[in-house]
N, C-alpha and C. Protein backbone atom coordinates (compact mmCIF):
# COMPACT_ATOMS: atom_id res chain seq x y z
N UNK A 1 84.96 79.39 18.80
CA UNK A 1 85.23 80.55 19.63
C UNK A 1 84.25 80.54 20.80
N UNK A 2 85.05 80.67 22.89
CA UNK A 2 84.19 80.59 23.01
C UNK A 2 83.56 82.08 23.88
N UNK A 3 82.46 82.34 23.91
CA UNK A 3 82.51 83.29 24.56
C UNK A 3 81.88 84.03 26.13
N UNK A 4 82.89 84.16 26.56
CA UNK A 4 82.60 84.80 28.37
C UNK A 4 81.84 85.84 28.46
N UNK A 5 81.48 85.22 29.39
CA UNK A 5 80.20 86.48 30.00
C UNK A 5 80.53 86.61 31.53
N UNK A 6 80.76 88.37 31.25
CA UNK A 6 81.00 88.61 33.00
C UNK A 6 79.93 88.97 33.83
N UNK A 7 79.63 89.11 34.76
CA UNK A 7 78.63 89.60 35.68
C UNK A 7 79.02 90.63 36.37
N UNK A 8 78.46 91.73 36.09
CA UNK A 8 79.23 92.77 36.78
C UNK A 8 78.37 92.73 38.32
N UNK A 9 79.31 92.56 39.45
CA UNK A 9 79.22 92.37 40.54
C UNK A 9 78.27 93.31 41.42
N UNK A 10 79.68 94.68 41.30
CA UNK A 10 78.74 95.67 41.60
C UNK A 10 77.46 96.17 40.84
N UNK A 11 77.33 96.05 39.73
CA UNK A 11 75.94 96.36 39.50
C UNK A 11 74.31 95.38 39.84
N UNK A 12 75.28 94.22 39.73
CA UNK A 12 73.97 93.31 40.71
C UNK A 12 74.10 93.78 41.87
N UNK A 13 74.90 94.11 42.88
CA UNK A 13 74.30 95.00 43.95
C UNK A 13 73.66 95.58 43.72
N UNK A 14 74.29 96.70 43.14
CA UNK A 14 73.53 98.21 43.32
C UNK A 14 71.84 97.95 42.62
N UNK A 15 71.65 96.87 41.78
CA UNK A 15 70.29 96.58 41.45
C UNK A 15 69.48 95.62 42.50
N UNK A 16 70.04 95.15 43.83
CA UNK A 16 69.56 94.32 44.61
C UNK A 16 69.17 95.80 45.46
N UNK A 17 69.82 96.83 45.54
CA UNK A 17 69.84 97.48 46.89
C UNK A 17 68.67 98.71 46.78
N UNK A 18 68.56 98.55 44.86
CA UNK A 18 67.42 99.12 44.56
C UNK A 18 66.31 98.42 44.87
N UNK A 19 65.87 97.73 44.57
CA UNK A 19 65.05 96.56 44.94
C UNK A 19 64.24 97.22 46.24
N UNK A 20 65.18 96.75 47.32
CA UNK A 20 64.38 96.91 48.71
C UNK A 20 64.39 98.23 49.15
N UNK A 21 65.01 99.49 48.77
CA UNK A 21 64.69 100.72 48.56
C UNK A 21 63.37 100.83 48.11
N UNK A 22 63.00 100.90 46.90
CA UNK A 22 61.80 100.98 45.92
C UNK A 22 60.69 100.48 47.34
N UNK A 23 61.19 99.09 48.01
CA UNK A 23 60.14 98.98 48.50
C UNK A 23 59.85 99.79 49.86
N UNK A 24 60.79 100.17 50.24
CA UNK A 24 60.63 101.20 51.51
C UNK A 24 59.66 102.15 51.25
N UNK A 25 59.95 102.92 49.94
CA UNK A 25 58.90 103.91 49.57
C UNK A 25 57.21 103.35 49.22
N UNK A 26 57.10 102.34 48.80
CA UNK A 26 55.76 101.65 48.40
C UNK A 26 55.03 101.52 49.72
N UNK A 27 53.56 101.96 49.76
CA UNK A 27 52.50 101.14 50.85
C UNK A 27 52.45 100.36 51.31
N UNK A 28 52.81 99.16 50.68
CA UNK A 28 52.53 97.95 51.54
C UNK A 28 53.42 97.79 52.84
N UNK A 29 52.47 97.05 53.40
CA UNK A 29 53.14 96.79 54.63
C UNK A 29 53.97 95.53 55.00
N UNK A 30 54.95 95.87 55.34
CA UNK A 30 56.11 94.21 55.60
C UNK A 30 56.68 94.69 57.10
N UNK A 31 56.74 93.66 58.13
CA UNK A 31 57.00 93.58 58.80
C UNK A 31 58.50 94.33 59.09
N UNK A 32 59.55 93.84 58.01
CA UNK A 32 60.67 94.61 58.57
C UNK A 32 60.78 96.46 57.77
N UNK A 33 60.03 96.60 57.02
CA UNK A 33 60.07 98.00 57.33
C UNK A 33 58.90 98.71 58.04
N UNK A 34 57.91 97.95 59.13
CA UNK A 34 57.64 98.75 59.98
C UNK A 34 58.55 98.95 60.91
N UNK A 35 59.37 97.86 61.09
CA UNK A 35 60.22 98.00 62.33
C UNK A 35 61.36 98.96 61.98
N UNK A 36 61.79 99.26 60.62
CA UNK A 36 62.76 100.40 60.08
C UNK A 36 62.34 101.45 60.41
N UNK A 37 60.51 102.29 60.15
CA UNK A 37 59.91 103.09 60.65
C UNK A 37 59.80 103.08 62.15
N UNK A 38 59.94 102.63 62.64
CA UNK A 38 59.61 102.32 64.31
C UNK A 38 61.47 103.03 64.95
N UNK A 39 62.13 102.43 64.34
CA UNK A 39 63.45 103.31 64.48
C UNK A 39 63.99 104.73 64.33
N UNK A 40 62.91 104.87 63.35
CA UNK A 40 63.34 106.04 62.35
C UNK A 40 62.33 107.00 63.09
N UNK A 41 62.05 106.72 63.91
CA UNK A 41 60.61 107.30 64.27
C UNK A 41 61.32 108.74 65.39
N UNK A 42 62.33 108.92 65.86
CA UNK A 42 62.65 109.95 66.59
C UNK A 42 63.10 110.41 65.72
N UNK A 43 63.64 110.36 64.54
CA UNK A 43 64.36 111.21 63.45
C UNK A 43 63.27 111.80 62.48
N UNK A 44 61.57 111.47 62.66
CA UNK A 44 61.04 111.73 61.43
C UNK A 44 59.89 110.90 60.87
N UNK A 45 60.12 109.48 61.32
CA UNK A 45 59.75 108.30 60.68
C UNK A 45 60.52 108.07 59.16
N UNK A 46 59.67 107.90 58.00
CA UNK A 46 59.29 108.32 56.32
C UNK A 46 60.06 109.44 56.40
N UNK A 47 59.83 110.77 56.73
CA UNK A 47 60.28 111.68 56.59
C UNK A 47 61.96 111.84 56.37
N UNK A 48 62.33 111.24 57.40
CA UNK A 48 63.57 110.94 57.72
C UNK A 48 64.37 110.67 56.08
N UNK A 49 63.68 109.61 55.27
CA UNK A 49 64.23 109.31 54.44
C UNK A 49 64.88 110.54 52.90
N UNK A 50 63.94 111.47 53.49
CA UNK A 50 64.18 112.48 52.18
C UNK A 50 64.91 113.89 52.82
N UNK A 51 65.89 113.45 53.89
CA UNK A 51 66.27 114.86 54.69
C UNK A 51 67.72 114.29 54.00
N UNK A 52 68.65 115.37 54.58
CA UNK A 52 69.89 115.23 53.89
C UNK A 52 71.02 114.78 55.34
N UNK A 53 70.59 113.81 55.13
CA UNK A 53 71.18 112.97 56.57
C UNK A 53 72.60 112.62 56.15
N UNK A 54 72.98 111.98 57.12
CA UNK A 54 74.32 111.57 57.38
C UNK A 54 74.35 110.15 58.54
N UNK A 55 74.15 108.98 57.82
CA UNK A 55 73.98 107.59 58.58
C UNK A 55 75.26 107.86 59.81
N UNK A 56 76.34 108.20 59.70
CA UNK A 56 77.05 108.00 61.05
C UNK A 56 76.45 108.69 62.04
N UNK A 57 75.44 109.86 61.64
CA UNK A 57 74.91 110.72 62.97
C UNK A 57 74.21 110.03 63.57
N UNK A 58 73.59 109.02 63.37
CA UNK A 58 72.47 107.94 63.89
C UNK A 58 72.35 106.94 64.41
N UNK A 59 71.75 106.34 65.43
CA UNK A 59 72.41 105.35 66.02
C UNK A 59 71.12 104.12 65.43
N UNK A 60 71.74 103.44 64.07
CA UNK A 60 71.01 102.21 64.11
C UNK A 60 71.69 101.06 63.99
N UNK A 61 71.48 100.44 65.36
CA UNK A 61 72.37 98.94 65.67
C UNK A 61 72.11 97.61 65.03
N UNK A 62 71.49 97.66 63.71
CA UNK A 62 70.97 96.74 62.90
C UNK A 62 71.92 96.81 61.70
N UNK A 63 72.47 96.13 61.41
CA UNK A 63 73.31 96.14 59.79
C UNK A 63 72.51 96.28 58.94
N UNK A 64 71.71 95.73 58.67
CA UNK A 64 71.01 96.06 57.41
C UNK A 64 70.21 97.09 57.40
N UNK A 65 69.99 97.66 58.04
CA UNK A 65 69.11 99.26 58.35
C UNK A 65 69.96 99.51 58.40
N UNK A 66 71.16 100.27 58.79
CA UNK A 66 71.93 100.88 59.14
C UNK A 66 72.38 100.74 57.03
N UNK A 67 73.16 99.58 56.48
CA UNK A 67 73.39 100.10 55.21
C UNK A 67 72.18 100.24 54.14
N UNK A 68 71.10 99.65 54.65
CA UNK A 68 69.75 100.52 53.78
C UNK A 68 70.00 101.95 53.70
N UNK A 69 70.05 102.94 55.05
CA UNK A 69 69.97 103.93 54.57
C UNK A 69 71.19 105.04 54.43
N UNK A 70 72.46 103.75 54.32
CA UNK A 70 73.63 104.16 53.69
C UNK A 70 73.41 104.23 51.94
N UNK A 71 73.03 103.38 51.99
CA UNK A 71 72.62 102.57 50.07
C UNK A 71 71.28 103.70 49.50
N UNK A 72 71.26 104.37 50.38
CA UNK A 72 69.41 105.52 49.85
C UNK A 72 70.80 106.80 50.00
N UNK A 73 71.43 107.11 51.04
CA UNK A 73 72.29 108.58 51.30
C UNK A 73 73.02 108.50 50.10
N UNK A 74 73.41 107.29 48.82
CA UNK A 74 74.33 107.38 48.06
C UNK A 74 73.29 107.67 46.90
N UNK A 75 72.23 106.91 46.66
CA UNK A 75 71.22 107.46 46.02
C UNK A 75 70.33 108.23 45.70
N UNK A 76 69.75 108.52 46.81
CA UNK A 76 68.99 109.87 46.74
C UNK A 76 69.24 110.65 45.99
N UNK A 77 70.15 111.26 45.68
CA UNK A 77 70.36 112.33 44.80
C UNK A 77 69.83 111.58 43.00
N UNK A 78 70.10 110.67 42.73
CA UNK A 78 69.95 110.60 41.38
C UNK A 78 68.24 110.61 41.07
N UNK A 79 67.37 110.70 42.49
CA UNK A 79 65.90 110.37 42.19
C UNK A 79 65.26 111.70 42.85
N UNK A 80 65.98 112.38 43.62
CA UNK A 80 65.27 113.61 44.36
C UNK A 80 65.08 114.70 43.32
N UNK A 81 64.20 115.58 43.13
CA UNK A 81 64.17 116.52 41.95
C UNK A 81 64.77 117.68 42.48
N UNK A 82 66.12 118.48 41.79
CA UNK A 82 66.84 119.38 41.87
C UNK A 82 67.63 119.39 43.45
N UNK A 83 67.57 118.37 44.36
CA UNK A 83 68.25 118.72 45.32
C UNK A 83 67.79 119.41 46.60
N UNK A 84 65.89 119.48 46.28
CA UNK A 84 65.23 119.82 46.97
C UNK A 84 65.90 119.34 48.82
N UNK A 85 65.91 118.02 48.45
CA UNK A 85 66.56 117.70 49.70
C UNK A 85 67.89 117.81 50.75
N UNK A 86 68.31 118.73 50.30
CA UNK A 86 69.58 119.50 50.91
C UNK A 86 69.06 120.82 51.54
N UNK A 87 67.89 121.06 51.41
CA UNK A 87 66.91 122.72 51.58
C UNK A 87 66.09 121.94 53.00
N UNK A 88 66.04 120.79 53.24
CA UNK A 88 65.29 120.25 54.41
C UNK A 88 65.93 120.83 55.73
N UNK A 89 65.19 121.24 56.12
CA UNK A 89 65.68 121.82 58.15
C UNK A 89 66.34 120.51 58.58
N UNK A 90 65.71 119.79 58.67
CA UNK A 90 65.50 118.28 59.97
C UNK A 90 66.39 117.43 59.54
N UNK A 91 67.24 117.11 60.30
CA UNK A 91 68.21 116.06 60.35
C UNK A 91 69.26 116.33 59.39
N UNK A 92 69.43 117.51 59.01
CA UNK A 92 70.09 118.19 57.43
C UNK A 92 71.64 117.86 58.24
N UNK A 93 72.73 117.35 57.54
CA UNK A 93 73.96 117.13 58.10
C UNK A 93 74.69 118.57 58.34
N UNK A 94 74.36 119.79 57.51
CA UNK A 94 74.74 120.64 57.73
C UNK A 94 74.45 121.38 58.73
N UNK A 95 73.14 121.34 59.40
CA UNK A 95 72.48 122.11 60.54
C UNK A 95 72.83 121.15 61.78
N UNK A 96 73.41 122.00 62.65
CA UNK A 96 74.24 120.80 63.71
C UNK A 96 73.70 122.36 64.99
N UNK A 97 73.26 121.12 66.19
CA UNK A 97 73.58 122.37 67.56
C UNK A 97 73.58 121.13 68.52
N UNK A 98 75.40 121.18 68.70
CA UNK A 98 76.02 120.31 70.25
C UNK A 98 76.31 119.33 69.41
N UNK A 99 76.72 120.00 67.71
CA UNK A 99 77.59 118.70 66.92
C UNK A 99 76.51 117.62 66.58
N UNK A 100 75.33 117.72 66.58
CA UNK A 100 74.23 116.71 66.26
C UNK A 100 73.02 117.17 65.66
N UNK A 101 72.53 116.95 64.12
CA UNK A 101 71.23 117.19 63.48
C UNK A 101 70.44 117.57 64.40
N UNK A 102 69.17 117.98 63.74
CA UNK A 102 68.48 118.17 64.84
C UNK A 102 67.19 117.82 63.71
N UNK A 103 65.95 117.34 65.29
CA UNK A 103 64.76 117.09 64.57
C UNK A 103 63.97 117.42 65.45
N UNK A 104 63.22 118.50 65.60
CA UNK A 104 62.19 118.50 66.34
C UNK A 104 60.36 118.72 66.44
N UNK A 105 60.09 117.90 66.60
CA UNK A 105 58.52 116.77 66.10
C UNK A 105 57.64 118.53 65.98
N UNK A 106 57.68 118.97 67.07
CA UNK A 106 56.27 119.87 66.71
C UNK A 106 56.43 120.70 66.39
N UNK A 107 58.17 121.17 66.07
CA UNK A 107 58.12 122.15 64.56
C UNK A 107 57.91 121.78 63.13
N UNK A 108 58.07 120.54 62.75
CA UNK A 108 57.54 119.43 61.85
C UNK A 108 56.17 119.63 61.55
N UNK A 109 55.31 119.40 62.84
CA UNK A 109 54.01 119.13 62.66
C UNK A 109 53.92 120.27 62.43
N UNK A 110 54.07 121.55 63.06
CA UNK A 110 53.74 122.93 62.46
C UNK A 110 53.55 123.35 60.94
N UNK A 111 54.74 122.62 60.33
CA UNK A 111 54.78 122.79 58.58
C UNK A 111 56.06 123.38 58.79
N UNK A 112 57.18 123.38 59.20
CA UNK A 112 58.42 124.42 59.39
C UNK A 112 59.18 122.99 58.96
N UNK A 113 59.24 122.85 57.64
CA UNK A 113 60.12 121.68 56.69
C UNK A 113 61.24 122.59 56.20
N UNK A 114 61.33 123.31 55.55
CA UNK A 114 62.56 123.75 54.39
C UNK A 114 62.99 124.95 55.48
N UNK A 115 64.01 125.15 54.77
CA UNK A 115 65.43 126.02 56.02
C UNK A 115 64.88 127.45 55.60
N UNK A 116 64.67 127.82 54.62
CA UNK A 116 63.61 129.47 54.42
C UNK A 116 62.33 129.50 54.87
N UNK A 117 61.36 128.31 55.86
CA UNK A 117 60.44 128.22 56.18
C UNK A 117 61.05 129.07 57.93
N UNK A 118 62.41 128.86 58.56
CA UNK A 118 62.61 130.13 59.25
C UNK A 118 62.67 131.61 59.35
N UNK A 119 61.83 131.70 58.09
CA UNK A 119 62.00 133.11 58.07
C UNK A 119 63.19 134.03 57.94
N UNK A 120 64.28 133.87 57.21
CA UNK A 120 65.52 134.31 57.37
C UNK A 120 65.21 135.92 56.62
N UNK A 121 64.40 136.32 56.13
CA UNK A 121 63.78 137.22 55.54
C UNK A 121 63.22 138.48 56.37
N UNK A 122 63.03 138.10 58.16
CA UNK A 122 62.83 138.29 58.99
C UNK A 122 64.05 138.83 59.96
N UNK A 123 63.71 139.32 60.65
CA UNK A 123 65.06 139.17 62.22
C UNK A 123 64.45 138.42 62.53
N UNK A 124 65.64 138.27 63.70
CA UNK A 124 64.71 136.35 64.52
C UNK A 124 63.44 137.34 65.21
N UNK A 125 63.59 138.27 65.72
CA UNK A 125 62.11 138.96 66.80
C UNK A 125 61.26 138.67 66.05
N UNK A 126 61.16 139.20 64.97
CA UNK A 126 59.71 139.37 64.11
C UNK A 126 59.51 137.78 63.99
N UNK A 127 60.18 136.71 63.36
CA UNK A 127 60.26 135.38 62.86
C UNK A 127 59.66 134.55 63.65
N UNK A 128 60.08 134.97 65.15
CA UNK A 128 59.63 134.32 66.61
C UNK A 128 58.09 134.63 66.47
N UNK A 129 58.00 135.96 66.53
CA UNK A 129 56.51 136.45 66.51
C UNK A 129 55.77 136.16 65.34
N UNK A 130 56.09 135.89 64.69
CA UNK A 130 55.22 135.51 63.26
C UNK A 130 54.56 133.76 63.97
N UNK A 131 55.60 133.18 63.79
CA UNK A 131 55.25 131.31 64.63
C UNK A 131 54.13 131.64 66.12
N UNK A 132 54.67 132.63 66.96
CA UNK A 132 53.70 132.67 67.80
C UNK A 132 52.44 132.97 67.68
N UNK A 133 51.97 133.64 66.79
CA UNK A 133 50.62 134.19 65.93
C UNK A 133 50.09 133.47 65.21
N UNK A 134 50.99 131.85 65.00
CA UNK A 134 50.44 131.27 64.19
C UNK A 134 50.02 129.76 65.13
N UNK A 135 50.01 129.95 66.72
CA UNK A 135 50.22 128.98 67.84
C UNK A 135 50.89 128.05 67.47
N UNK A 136 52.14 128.17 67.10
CA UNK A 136 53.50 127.13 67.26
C UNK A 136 53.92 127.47 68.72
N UNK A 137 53.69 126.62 69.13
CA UNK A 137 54.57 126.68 70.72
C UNK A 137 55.97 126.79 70.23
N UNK A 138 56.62 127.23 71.01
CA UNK A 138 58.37 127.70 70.88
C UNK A 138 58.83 128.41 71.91
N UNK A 139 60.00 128.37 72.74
CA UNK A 139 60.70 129.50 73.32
C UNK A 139 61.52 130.32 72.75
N UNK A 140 61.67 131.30 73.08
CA UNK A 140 62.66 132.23 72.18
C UNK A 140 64.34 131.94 71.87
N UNK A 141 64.68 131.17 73.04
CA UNK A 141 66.09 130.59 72.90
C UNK A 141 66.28 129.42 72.11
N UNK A 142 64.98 128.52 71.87
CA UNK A 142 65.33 127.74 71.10
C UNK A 142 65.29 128.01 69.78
N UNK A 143 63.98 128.95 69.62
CA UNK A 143 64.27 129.44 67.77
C UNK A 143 65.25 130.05 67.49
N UNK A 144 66.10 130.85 68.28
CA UNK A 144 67.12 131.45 67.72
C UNK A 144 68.41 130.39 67.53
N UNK A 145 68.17 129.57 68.59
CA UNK A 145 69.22 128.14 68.51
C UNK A 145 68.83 127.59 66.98
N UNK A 146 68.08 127.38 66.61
CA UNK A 146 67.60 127.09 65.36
C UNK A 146 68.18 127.79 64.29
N UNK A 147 68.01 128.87 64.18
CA UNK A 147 67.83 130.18 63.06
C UNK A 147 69.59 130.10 63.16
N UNK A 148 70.53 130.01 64.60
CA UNK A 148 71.35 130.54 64.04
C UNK A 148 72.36 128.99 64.09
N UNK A 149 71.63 128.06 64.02
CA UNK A 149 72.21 126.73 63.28
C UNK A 149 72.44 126.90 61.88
N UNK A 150 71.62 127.26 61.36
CA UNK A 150 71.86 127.03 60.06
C UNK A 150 73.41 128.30 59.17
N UNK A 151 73.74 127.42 58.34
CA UNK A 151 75.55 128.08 57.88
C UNK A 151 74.57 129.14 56.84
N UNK A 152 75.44 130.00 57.04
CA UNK A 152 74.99 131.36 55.82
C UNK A 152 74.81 131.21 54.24
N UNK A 153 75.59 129.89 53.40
CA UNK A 153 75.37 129.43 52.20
C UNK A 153 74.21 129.09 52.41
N UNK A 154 73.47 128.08 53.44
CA UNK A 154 71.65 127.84 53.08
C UNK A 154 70.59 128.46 53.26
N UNK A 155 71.00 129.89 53.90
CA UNK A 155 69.96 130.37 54.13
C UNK A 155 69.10 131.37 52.93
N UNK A 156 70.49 131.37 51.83
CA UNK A 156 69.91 131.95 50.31
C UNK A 156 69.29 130.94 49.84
N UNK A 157 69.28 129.92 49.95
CA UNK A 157 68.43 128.73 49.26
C UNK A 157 67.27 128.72 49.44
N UNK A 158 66.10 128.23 48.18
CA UNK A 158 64.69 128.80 48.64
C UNK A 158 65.08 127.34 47.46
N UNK A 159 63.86 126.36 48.00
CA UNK A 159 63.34 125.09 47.13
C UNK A 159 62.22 125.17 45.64
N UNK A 160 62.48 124.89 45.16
CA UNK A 160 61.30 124.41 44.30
C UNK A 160 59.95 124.02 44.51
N UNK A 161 58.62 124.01 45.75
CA UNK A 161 58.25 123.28 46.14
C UNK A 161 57.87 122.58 45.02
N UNK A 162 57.23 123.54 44.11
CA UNK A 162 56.26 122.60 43.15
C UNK A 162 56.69 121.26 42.67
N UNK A 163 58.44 121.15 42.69
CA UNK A 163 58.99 119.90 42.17
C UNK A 163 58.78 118.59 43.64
N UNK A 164 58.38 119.00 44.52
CA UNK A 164 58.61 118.12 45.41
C UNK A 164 56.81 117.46 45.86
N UNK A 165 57.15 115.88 46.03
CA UNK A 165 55.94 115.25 46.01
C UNK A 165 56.12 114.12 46.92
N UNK A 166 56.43 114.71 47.94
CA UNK A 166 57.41 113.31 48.84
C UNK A 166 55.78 113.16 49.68
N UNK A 167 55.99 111.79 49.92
CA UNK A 167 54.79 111.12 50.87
C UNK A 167 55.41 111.01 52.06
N UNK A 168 54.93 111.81 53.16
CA UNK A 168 56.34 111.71 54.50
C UNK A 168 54.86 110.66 55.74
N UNK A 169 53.98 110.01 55.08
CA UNK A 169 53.40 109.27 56.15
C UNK A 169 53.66 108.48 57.06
């Protein structure tokens, strides 16, 4: 008797695609994912990787970057804790103004990560004035462009932080 052995195809992918994922997230340094970070770098850098993106919104003209972080948008979810990453402001597929994510660096650097970090708890006046007291540069038309990006299902959403331990360096 004799006996066959199959190789399941797709799962040697999907274990190759883990592979160089795993290494995106690790320290060391390799030449082609600085240059992935170097791309990623108007969206976030690192950061980029744990927002709830949408690869067609993005323009990366590299195939293999481009399905790297097709092959992470299908994954993510089975490694992110509770979904934290759907609660991200920046680059969130759901938060659109002129039909396109949005990411903007020195509300980032401020600490204004998760979509209840706008203050929805607030009117936008007070919300505006709270960031200004705290010297976040901002104009008033753009925070409200902000505040009223976001769809009314996320703005009840409040994250877990304690579950979240993302390294966004």
């Amino acid at each position: 008797m004799v006996l066959k052995s199959w190789i399941d195809l797709e799962s040697v992918v999907r274990s190759l695609r883990l592979a160089w994922l795993k290494q995106i997230f690790n320290d060391l340094n390799a030449t082609w994912k600085t240059y992935l970070l170097y791309l990623l770098e108007p969206e976030g850098g690192r950061f980029f990787l744990y927002c709830n993106y949408e690869v067609s919104d993005h323009t990366i003209s590299f195939q293999f970057y481009h399905e790297l972080l097709l092959w992470w948008s299908e994954f993510r979810e089975s490694f992110a804790s509770g979904g934290d990453w759907k609660t991200i402001f920046w680059n969130n597929t759901e938060i659109r103004i002129d039909n396109r994510p949005v990411y903007y660096k020195t509300y980032f650097k401020s600490g204004i990560i998760y979509i209840h970090d706008l203050l929805f708890n607030l009117n936008t006046m007070d919300s505006y004035n709270y960031f200004l007291n705290k010297r976040i540069k901002s104009n008033f038309l753009q925070w409200v462009g902000l505040r009223h990006s976001v769809p009314p299902h996320l703005k009840e959403i409040t994250p877990d932080r304690l579950t979240i331990t993302y390294n966004w360096k």
